[in-house]
Structures are given as C-alpha cells and as structure tokens.
PDB file of N, CA and C in Angstrom:
ATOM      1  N   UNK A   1      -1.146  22.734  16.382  1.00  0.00           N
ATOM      2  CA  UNK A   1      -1.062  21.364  15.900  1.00  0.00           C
ATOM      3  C   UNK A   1      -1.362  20.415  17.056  1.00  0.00           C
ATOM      4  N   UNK A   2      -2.075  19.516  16.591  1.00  0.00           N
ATOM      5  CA  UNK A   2      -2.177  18.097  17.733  1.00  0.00           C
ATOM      6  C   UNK A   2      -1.567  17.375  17.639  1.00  0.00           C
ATOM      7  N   UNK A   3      -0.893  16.919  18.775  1.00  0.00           N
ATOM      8  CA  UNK A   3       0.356  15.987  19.146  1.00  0.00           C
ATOM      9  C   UNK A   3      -0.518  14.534  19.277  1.00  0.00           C
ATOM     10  N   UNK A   4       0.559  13.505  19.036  1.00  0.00           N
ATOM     11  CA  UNK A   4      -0.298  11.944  19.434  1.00  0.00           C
ATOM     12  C   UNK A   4      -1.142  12.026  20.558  1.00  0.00           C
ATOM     13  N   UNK A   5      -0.128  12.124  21.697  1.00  0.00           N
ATOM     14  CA  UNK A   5      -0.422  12.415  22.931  1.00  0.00           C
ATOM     15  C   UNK A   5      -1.885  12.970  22.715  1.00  0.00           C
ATOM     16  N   UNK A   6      -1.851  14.093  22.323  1.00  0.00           N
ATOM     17  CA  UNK A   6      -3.486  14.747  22.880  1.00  0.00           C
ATOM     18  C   UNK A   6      -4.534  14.000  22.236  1.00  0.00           C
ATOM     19  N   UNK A   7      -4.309  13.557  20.891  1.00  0.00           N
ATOM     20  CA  UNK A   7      -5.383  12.783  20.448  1.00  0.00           C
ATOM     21  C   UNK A   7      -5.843  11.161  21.083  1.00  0.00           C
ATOM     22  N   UNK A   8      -4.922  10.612  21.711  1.00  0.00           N
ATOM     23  CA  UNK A   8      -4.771   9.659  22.386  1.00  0.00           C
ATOM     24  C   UNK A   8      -5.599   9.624  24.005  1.00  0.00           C
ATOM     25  N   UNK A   9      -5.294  10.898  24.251  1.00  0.00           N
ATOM     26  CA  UNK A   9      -5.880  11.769  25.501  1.00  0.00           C
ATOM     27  C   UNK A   9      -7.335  12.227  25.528  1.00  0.00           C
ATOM     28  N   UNK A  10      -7.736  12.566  24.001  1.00  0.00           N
ATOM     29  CA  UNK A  10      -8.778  13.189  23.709  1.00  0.00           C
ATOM     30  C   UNK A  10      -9.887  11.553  23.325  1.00  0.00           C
ATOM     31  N   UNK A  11      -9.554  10.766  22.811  1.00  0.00           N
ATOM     32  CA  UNK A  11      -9.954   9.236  22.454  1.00  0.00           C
ATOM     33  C   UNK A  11     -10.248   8.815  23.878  1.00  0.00           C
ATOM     34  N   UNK A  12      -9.633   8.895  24.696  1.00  0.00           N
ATOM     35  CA  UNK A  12     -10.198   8.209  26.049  1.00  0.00           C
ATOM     36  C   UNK A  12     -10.816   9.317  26.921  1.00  0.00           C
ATOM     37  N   UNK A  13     -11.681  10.457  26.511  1.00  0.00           N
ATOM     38  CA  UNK A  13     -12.197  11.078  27.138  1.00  0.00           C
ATOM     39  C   UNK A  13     -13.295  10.954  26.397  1.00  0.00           C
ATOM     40  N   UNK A  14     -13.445  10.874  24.868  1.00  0.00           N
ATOM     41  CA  UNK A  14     -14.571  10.007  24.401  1.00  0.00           C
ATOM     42  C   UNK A  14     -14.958   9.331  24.815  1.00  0.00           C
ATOM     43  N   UNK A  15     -14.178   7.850  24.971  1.00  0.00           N
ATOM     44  CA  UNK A  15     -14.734   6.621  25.224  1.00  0.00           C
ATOM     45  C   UNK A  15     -15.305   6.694  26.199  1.00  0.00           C
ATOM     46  N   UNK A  16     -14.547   7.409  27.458  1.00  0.00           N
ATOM     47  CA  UNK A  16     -15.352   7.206  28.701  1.00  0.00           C
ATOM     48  C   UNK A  16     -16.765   7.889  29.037  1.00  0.00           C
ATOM     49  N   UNK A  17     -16.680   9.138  27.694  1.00  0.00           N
ATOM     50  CA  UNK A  17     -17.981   9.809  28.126  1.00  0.00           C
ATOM     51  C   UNK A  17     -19.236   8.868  27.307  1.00  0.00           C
ATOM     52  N   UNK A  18     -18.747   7.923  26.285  1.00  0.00           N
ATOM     53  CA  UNK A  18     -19.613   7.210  25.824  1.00  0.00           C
ATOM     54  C   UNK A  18     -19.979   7.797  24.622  1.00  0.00           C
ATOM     55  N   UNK A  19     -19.335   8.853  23.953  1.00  0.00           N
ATOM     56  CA  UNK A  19     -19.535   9.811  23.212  1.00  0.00           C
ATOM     57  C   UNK A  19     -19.226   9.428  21.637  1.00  0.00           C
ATOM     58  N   UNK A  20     -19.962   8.572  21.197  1.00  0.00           N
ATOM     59  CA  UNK A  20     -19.506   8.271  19.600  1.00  0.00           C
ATOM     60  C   UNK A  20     -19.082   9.220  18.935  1.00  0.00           C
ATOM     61  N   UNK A  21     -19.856  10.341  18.450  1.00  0.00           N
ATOM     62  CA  UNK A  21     -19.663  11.508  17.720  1.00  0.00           C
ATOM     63  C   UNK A  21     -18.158  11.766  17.848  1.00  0.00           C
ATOM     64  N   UNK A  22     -18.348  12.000  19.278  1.00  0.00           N
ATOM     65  CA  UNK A  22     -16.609  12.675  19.555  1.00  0.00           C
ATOM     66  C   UNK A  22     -15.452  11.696  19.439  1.00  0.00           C
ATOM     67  N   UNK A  23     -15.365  10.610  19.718  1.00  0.00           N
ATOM     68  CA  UNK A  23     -14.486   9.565  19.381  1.00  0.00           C
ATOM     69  C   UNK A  23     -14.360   9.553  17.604  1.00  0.00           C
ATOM     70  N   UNK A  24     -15.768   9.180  17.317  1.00  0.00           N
ATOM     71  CA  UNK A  24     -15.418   9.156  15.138  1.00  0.00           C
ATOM     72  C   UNK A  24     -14.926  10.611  15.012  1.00  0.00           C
ATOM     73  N   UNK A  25     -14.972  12.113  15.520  1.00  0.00           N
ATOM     74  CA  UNK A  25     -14.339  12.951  15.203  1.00  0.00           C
ATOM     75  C   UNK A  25     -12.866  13.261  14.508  1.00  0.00           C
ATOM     76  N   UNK A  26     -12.203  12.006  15.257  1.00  0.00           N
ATOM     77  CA  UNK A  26     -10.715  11.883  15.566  1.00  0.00           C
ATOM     78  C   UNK A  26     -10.459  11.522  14.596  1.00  0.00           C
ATOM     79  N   UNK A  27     -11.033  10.745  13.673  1.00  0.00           N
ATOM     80  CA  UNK A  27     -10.841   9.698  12.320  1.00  0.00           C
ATOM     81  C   UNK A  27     -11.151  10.457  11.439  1.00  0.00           C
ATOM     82  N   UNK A  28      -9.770  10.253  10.548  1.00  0.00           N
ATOM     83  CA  UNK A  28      -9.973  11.185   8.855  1.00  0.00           C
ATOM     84  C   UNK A  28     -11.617  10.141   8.616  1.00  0.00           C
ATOM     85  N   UNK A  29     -11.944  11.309   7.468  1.00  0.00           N
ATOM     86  CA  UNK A  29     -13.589  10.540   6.721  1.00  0.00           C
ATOM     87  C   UNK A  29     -13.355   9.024   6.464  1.00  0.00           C
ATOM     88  N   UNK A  30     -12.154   9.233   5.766  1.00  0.00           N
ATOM     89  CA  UNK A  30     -11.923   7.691   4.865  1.00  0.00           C
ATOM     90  C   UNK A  30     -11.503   7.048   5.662  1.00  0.00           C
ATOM     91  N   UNK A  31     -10.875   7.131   7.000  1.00  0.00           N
ATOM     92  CA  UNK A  31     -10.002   5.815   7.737  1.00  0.00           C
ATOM     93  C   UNK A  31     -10.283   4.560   7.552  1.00  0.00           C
ATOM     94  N   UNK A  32      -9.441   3.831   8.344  1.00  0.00           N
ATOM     95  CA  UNK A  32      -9.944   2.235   8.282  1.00  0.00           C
ATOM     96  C   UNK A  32      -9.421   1.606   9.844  1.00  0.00           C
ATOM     97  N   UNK A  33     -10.259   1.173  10.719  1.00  0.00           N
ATOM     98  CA  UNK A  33      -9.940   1.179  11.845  1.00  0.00           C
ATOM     99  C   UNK A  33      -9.959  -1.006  11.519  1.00  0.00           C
ATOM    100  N   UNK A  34      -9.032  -1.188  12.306  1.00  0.00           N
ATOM    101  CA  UNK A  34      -8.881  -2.955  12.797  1.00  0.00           C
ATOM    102  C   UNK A  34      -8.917  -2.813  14.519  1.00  0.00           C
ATOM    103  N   UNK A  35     -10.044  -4.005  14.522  1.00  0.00           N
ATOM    104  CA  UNK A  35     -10.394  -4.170  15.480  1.00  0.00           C
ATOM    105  C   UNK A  35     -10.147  -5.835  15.390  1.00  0.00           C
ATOM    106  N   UNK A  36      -9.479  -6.397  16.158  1.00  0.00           N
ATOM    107  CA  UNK A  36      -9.406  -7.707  16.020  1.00  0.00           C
ATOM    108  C   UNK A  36     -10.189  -8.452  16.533  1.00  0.00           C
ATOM    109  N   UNK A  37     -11.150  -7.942  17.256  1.00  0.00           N
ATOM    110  CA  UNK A  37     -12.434  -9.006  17.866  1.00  0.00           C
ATOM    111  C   UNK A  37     -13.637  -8.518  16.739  1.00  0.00           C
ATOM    112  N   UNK A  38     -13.053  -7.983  15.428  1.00  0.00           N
ATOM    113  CA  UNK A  38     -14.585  -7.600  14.577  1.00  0.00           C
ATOM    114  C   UNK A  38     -14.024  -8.814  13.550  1.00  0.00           C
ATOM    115  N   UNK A  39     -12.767  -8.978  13.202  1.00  0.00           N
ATOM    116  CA  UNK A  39     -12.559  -9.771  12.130  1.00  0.00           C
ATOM    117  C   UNK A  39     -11.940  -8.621  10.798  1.00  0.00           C
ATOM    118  N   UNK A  40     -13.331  -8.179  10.604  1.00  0.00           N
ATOM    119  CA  UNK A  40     -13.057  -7.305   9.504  1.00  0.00           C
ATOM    120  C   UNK A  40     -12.646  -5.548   9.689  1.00  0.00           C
ATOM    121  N   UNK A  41     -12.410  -4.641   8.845  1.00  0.00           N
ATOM    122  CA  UNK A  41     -11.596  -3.675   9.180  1.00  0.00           C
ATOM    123  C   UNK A  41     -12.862  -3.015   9.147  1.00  0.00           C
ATOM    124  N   UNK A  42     -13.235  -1.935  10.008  1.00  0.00           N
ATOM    125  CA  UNK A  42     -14.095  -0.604   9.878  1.00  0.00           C
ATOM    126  C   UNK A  42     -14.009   0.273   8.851  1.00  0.00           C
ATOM    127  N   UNK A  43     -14.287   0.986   7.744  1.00  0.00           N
ATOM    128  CA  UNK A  43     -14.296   1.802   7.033  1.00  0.00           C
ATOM    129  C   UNK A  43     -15.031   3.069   7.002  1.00  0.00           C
ATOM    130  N   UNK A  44     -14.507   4.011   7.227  1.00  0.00           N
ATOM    131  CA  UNK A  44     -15.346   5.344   6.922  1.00  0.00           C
ATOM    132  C   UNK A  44     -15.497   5.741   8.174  1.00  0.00           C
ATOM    133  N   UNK A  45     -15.479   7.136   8.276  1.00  0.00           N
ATOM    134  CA  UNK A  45     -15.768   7.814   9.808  1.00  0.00           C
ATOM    135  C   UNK A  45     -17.256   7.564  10.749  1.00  0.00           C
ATOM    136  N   UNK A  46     -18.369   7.374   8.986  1.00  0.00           N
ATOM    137  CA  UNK A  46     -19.515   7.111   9.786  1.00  0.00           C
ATOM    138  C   UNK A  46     -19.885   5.199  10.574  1.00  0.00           C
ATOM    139  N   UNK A  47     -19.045   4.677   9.987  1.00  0.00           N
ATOM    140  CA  UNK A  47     -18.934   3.643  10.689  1.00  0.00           C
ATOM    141  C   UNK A  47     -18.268   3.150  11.352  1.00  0.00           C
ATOM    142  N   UNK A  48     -17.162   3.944  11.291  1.00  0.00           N
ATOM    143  CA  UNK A  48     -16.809   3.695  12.971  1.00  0.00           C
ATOM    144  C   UNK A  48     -17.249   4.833  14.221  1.00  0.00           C
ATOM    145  N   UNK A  49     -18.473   5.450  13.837  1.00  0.00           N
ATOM    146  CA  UNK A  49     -19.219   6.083  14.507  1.00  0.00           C
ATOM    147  C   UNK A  49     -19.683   5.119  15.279  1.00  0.00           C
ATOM    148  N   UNK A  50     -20.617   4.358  14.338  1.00  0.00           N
ATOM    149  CA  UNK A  50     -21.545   3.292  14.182  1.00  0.00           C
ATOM    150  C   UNK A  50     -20.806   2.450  15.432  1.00  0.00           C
ATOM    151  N   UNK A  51     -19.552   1.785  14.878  1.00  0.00           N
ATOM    152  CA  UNK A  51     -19.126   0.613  15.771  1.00  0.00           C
ATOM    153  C   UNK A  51     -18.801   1.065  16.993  1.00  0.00           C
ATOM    154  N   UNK A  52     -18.219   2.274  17.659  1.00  0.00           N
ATOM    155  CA  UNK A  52     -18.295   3.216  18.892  1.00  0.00           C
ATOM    156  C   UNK A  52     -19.956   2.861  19.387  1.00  0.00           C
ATOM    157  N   UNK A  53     -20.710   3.006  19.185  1.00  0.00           N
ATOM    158  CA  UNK A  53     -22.151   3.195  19.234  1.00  0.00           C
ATOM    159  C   UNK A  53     -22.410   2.072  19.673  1.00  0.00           C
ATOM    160  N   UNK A  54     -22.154   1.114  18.927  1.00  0.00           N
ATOM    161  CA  UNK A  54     -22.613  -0.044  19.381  1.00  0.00           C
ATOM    162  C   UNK A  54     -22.062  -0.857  20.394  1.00  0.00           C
ATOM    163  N   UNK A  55     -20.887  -0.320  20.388  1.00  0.00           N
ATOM    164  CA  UNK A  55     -20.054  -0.989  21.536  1.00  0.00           C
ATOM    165  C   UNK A  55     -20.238   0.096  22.811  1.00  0.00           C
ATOM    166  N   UNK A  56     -20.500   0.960  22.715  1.00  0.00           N
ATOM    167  CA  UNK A  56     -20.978   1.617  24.277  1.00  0.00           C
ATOM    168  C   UNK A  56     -22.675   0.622  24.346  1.00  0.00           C
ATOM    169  N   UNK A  57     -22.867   0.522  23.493  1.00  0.00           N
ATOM    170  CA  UNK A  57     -24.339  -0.172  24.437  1.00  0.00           C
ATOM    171  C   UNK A  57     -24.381  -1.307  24.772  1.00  0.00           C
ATOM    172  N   UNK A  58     -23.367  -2.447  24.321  1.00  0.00           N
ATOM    173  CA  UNK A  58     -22.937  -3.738  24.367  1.00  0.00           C
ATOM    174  C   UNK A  58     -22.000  -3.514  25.706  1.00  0.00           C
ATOM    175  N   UNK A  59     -21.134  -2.807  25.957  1.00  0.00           N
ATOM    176  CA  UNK A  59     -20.370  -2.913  27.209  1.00  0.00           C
ATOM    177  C   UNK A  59     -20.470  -1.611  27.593  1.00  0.00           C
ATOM    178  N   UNK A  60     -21.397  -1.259  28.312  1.00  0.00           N
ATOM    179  CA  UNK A  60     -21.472   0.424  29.086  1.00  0.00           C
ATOM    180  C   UNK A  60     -20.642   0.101  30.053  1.00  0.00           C
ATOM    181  N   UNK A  61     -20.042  -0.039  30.686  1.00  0.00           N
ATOM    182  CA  UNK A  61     -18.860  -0.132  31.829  1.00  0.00           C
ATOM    183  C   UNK A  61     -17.633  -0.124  31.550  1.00  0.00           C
ATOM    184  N   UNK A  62     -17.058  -0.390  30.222  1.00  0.00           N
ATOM    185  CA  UNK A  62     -16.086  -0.457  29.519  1.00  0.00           C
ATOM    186  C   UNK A  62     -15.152   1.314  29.803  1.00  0.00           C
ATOM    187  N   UNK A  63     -13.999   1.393  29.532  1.00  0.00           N
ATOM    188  CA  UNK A  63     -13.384   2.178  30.065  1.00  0.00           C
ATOM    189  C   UNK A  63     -11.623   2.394  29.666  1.00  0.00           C
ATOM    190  N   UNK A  64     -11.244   3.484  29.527  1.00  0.00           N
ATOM    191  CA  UNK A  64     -10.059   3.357  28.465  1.00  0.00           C
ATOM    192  C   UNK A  64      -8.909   4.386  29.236  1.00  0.00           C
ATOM    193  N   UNK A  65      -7.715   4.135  29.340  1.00  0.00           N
ATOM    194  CA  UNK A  65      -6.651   4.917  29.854  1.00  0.00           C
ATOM    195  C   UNK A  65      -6.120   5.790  29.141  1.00  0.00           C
ATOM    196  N   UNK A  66      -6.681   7.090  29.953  1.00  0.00           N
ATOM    197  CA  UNK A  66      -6.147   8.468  29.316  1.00  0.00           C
ATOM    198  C   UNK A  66      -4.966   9.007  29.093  1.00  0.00           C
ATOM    199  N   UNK A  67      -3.737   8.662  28.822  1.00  0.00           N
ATOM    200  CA  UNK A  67      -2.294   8.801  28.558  1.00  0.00           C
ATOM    201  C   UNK A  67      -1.743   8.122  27.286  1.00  0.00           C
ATOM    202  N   UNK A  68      -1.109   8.301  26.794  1.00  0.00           N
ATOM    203  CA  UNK A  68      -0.452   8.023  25.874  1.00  0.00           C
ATOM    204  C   UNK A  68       1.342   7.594  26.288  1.00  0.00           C
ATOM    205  N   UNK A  69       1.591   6.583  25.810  1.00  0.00           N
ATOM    206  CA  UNK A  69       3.142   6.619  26.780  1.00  0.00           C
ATOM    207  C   UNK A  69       3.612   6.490  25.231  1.00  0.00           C
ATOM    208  N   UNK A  70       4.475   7.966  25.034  1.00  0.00           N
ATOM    209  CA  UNK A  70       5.528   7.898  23.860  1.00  0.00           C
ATOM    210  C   UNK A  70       6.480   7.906  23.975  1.00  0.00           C
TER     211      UNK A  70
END
C-alpha cells in the first residue's frame, strides 16, 4: 500500500523531473485538481496531464519539496 507520504514524495520527484506523465499518474482518471491561480478546477487525469505540461514549459525552473510533513 502507498502511504501519503510516498505519494507526496513521489509528486515532487515528478515535478522536478518535469515529468507530466508521471505526476498525472498519481491522479485517479476522474480527479479534480484546484489550482487557485487557474480559477477553474482541472478535471480528468488527461488534463491535468495537460496542465503539468504546460506549466513545466511556462516555468522550467520551478521546483517542489520532496517531504511530506504528517
């Protein structure tokens, strides 16, 4: 079983590799991700593929802390 922790762990080893695929992995098909600088909510795994995607090419320097504090 996967603990928060690892998925939390595993999300910022995405982000940093820039890795859409592997970041939308993490997300049931149907999720719904809020992002408060989009306004509106993300829907579906393939679009928040999409919004991963687009935001590594909009901020490639961008960068995310690998821990989880539970």
């Amino acid at each position: 079983m996967t603990t928060p922790s690892q998925v939390v762990t595993e999300r910022a080893i995405a982000f940093n590799s820039r890795d859409a695929a592997r970041a939308a992995a993490l997300y049931h098909e149907e999720a719904t991700s809020m992002q408060a600088a989009l306004g509106e909510p993300v829907r579906g795994r393939q679009a928040i593929h999409d919004n991963f995607a687009a935001f590594f090419r909009v901020f490639p320097d961008s960068y995310a802390q690998g821990r989880a504090r539970l």
